[in-house]
PDB file of N, CA and C in Angstrom:
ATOM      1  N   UNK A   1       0.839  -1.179   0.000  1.00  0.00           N
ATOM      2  CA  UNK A   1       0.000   0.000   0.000  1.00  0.00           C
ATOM      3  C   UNK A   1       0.881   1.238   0.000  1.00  0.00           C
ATOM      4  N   UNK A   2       0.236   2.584  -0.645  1.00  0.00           N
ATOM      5  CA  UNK A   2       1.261   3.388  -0.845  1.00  0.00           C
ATOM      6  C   UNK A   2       0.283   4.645  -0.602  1.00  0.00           C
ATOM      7  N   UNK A   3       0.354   5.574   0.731  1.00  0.00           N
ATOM      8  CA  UNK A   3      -0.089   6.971   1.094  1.00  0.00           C
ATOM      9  C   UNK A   3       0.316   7.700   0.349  1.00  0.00           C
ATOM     10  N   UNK A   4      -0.310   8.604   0.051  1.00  0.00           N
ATOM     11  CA  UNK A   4       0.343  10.161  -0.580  1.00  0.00           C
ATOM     12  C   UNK A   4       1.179  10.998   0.616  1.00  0.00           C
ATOM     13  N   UNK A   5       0.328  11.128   1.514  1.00  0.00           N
ATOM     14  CA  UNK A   5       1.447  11.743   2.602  1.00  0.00           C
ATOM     15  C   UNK A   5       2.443  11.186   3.170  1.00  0.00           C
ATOM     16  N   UNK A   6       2.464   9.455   2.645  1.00  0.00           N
ATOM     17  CA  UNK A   6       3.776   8.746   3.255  1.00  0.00           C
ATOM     18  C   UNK A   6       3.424   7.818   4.558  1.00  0.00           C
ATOM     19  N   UNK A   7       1.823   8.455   5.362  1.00  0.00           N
ATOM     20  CA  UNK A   7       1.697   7.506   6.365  1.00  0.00           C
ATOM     21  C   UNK A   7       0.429   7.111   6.282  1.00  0.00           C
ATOM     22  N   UNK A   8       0.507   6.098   6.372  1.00  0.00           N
ATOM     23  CA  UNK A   8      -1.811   5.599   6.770  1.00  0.00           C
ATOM     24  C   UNK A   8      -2.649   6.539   7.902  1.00  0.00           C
ATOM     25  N   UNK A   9      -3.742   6.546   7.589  1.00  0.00           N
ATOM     26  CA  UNK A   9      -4.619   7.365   8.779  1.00  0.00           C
ATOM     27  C   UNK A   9      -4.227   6.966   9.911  1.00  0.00           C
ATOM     28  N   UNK A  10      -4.569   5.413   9.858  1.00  0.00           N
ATOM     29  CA  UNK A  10      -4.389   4.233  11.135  1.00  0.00           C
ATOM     30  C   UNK A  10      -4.318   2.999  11.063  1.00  0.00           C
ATOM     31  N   UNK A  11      -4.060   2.419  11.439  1.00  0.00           N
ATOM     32  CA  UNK A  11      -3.984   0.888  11.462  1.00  0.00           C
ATOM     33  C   UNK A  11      -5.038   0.003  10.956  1.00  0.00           C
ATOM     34  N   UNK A  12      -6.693   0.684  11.069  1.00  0.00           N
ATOM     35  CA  UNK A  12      -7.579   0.042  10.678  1.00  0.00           C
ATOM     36  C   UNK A  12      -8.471   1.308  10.429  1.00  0.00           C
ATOM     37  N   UNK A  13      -9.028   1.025   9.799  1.00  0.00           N
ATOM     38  CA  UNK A  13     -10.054   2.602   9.450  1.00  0.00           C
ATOM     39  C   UNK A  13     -11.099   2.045   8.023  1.00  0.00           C
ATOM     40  N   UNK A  14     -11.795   2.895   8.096  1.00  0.00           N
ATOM     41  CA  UNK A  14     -13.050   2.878   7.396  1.00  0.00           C
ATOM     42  C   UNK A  14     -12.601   4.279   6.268  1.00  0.00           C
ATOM     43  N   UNK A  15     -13.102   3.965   4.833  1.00  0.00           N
ATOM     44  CA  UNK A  15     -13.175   4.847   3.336  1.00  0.00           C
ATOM     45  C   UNK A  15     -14.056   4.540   2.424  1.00  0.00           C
ATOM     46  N   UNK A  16     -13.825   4.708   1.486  1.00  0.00           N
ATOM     47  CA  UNK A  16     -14.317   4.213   0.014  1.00  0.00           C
ATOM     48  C   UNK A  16     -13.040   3.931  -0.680  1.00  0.00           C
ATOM     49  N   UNK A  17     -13.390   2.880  -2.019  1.00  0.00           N
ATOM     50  CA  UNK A  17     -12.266   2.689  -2.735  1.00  0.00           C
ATOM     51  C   UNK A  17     -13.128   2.260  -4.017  1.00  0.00           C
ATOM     52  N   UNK A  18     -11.941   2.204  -4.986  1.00  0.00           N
ATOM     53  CA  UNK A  18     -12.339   1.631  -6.420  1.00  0.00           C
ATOM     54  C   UNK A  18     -11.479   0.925  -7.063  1.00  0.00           C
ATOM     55  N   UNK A  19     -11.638  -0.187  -7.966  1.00  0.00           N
ATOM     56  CA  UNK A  19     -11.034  -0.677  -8.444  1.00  0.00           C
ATOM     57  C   UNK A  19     -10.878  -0.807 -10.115  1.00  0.00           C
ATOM     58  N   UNK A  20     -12.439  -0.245 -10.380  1.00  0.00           N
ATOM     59  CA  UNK A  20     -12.189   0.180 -12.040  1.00  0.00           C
ATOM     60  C   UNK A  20     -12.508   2.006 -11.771  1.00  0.00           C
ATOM     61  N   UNK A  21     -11.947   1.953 -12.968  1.00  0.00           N
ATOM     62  CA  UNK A  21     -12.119   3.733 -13.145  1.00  0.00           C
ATOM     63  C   UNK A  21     -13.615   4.059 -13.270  1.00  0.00           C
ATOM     64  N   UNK A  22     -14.233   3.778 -13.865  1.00  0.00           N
ATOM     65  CA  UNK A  22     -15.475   4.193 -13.716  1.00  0.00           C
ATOM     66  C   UNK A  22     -16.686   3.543 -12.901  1.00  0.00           C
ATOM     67  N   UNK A  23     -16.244   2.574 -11.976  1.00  0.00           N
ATOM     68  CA  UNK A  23     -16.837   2.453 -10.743  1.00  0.00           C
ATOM     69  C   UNK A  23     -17.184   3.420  -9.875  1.00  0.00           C
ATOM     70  N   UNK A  24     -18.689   2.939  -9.088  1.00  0.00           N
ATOM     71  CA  UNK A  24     -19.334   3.900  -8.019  1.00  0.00           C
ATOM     72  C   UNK A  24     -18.110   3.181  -7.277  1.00  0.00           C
ATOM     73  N   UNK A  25     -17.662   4.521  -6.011  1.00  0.00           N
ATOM     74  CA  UNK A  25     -17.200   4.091  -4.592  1.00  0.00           C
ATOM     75  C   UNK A  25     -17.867   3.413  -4.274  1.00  0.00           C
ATOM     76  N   UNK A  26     -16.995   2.553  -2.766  1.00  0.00           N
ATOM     77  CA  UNK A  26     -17.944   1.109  -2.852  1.00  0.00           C
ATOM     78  C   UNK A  26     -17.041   1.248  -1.257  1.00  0.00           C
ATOM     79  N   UNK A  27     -18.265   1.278  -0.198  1.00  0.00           N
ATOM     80  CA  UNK A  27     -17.231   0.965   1.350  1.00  0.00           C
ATOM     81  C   UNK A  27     -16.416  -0.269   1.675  1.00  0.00           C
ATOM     82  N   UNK A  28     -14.990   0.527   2.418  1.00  0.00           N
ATOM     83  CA  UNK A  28     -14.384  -0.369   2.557  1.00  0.00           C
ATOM     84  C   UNK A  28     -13.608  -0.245   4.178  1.00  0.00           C
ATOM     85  N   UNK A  29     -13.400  -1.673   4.618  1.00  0.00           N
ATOM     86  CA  UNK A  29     -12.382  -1.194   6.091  1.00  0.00           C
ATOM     87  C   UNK A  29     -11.296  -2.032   5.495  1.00  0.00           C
ATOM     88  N   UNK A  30     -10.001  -1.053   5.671  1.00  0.00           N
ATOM     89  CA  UNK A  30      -8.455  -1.164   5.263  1.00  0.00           C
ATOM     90  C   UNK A  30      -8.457  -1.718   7.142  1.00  0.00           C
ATOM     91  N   UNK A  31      -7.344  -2.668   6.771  1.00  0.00           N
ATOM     92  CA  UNK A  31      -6.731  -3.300   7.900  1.00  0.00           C
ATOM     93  C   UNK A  31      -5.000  -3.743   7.767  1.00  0.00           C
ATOM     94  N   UNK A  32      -4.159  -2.655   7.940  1.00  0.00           N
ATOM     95  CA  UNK A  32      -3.077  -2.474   7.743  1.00  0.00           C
ATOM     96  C   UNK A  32      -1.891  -3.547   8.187  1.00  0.00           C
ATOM     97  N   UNK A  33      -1.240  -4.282   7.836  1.00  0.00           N
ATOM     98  CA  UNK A  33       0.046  -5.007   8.262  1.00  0.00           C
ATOM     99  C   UNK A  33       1.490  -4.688   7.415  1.00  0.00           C
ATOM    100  N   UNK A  34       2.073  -3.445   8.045  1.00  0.00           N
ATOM    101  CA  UNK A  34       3.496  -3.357   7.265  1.00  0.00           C
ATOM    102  C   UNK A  34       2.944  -2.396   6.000  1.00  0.00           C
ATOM    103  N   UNK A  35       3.579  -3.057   4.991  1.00  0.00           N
ATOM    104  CA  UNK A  35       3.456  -2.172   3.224  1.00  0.00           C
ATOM    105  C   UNK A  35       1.808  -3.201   2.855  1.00  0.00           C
ATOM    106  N   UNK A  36       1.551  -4.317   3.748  1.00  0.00           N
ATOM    107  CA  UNK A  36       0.221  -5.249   2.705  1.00  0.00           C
ATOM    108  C   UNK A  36      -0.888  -4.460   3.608  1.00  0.00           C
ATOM    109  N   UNK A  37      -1.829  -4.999   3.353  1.00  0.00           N
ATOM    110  CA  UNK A  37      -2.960  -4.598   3.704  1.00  0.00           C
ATOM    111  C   UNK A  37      -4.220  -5.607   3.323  1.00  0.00           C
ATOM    112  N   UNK A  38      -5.755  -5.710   4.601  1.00  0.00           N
ATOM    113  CA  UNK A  38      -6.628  -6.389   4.459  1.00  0.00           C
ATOM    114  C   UNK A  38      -7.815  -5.610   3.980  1.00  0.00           C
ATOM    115  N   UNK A  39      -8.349  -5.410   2.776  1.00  0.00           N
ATOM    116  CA  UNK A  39      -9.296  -4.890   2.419  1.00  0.00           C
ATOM    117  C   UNK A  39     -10.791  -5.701   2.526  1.00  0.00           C
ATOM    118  N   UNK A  40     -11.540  -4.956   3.234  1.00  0.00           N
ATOM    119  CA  UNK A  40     -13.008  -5.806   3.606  1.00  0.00           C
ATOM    120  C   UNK A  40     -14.282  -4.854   2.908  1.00  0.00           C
ATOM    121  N   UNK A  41     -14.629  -5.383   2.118  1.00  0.00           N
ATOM    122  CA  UNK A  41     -15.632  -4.378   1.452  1.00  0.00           C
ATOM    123  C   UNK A  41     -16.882  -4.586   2.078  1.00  0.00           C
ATOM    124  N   UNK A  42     -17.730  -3.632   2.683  1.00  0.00           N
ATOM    125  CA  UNK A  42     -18.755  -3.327   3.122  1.00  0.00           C
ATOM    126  C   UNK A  42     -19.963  -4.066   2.473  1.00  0.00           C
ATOM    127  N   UNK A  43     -19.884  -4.629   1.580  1.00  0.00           N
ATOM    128  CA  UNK A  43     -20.953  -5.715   0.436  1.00  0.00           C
ATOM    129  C   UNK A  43     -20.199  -6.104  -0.717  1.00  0.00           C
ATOM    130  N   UNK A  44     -21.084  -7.407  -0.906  1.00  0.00           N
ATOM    131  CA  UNK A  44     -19.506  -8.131  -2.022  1.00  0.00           C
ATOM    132  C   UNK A  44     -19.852  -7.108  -3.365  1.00  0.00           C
ATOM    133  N   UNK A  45     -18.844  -7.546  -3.965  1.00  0.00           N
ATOM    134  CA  UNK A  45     -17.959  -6.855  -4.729  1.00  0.00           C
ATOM    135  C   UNK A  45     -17.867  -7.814  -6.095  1.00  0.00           C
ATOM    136  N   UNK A  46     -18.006  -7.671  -7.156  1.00  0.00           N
ATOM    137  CA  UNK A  46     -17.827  -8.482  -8.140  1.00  0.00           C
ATOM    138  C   UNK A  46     -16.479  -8.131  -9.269  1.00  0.00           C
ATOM    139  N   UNK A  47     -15.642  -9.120  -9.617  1.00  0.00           N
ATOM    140  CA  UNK A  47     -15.047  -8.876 -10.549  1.00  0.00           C
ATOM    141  C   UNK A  47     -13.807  -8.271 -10.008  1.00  0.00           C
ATOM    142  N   UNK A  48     -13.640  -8.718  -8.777  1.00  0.00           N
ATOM    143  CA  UNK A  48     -12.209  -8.027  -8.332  1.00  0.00           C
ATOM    144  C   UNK A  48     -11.346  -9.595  -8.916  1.00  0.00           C
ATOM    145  N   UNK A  49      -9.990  -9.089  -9.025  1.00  0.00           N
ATOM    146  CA  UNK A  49      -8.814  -9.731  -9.727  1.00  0.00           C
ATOM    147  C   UNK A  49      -7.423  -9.344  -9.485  1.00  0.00           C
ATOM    148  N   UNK A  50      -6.638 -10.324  -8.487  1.00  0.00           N
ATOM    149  CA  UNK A  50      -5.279 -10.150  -8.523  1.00  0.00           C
ATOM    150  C   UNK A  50      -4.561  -9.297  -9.924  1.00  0.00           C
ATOM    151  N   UNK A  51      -3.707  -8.385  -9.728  1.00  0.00           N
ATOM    152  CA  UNK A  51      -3.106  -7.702 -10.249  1.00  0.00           C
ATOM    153  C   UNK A  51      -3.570  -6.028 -11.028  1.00  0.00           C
ATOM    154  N   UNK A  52      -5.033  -5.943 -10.199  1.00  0.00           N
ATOM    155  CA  UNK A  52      -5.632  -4.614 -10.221  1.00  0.00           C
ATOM    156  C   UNK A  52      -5.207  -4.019  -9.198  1.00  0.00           C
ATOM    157  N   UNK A  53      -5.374  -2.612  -9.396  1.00  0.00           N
ATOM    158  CA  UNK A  53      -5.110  -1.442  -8.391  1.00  0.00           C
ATOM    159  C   UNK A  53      -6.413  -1.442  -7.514  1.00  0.00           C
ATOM    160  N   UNK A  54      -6.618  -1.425  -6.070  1.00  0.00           N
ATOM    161  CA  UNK A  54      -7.555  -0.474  -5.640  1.00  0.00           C
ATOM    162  C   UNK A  54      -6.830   0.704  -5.170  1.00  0.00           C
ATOM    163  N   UNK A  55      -7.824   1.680  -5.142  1.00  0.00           N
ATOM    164  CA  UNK A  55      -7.662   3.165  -4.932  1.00  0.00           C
ATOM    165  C   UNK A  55      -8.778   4.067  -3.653  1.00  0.00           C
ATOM    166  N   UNK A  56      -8.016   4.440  -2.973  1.00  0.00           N
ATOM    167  CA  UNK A  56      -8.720   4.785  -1.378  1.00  0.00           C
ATOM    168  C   UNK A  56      -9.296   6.140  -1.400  1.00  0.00           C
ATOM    169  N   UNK A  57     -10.543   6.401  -1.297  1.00  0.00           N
ATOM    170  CA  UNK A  57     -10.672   7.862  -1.167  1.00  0.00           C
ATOM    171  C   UNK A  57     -11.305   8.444   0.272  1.00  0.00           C
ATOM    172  N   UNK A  58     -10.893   9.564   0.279  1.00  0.00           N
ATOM    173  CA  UNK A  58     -11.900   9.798   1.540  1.00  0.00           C
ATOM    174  C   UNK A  58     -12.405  11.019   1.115  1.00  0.00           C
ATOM    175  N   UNK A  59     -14.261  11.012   0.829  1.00  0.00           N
ATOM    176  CA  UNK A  59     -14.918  11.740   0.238  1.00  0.00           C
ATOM    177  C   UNK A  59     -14.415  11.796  -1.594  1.00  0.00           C
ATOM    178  N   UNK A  60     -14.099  12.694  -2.093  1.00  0.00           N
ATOM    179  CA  UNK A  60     -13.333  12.793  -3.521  1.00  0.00           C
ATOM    180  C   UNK A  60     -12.218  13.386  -3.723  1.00  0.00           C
ATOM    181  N   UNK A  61     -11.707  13.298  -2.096  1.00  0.00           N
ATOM    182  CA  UNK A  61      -9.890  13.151  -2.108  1.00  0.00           C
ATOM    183  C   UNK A  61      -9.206  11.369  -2.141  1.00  0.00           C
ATOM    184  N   UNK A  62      -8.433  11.133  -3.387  1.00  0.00           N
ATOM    185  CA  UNK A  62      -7.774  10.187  -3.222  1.00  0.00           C
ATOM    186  C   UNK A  62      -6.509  10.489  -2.378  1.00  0.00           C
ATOM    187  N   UNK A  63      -6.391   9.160  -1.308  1.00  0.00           N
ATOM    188  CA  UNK A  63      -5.203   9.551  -0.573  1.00  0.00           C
ATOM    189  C   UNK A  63      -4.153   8.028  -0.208  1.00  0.00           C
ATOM    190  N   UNK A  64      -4.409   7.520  -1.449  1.00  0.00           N
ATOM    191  CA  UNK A  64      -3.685   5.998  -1.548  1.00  0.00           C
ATOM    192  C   UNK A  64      -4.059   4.495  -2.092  1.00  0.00           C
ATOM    193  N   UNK A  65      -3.522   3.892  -2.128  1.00  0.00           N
ATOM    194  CA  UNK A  65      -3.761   2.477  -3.086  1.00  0.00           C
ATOM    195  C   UNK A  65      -2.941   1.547  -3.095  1.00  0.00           C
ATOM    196  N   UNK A  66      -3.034   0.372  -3.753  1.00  0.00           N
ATOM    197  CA  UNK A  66      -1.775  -0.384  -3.839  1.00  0.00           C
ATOM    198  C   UNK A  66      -2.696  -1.731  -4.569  1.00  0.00           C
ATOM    199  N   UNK A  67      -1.421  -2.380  -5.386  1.00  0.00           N
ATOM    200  CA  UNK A  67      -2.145  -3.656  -5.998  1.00  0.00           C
ATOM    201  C   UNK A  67      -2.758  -4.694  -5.596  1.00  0.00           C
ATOM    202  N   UNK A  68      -3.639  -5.504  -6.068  1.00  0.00           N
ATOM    203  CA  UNK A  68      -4.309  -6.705  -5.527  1.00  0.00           C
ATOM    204  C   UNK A  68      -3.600  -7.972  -5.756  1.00  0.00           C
ATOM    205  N   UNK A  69      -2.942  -8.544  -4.448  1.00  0.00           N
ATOM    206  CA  UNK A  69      -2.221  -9.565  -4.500  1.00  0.00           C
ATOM    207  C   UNK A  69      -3.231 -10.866  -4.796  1.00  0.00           C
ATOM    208  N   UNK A  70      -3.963 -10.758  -3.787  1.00  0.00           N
ATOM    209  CA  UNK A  70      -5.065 -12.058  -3.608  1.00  0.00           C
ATOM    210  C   UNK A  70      -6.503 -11.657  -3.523  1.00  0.00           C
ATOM    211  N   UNK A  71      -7.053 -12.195  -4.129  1.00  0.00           N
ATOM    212  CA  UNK A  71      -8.909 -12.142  -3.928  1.00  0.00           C
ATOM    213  C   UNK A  71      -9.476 -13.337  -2.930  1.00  0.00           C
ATOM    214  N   UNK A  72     -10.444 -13.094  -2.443  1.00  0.00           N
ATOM    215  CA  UNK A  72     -10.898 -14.155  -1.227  1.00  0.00           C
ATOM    216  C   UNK A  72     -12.371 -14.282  -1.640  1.00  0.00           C
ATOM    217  N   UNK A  73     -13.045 -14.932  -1.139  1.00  0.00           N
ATOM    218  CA  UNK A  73     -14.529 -14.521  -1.054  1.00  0.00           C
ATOM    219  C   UNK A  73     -14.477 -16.123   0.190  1.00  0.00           C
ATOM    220  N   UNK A  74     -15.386 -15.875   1.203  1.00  0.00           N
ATOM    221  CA  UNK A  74     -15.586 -16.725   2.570  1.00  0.00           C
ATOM    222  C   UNK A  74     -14.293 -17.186   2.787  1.00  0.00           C
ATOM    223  N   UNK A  75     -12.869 -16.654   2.830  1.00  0.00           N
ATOM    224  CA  UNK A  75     -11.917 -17.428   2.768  1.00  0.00           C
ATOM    225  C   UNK A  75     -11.004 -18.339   2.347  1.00  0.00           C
ATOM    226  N   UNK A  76     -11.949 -17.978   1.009  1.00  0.00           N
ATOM    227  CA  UNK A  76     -11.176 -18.980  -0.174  1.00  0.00           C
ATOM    228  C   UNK A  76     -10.911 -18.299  -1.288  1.00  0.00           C
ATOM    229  N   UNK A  77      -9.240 -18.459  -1.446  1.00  0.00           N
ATOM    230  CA  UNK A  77      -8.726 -18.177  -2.508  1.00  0.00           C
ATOM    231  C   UNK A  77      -8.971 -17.992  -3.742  1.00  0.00           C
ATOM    232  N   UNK A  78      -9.466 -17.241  -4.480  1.00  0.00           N
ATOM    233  CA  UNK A  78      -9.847 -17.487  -6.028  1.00  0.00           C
ATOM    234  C   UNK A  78      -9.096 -16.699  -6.660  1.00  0.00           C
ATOM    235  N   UNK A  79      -9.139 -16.659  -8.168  1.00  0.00           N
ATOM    236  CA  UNK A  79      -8.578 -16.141  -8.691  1.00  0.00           C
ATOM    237  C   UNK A  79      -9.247 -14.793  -9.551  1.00  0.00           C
ATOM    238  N   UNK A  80     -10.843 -14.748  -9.436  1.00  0.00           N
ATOM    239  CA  UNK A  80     -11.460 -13.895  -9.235  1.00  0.00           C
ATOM    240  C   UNK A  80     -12.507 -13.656  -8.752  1.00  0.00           C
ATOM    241  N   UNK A  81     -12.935 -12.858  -7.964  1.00  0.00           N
ATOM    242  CA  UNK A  81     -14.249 -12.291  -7.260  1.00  0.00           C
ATOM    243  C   UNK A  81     -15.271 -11.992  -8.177  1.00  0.00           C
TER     244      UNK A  81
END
């Protein structure tokens, strides 16, 4: 994951994010470990895919992102959501 100001809000926190460009924001709670991060979307989510960007906003300031290593859905690995 990569801040614009260089640091995360917090360790765990609540935003919006996107993963295609012309996607509605869609809630999310970031759950921070190191540079990775646990993204939990507020309602599933379709069509997410290892090696996309999500992108963090708060309100219609973007203030960070980073690539999608792994997709999950109930804990299981897939290769897409």
């Amino acid at each position: 994951m990569n801040f614009f100001t260089g640091k995360a809000p917090a360790t765990d926190f609540h935003c919006t994010a996107k993963f295609r460009y012309r996607q509605q924001d869609v809630g999310v709670t970031v759950h921070l470990d190191g540079d990775n991060a646990r993204i939990e979307f507020d309602h599933p989510v379709r069509a997410i895919t290892p090696g996309q960007a999500v992108v963090l906003y708060d309100g219609t300031e973007c203030f960070g992102g980073g690539t999608i290593n792994v997709a999950y859905n109930d804990a299981q690995v897939l290769q897409y959501v």
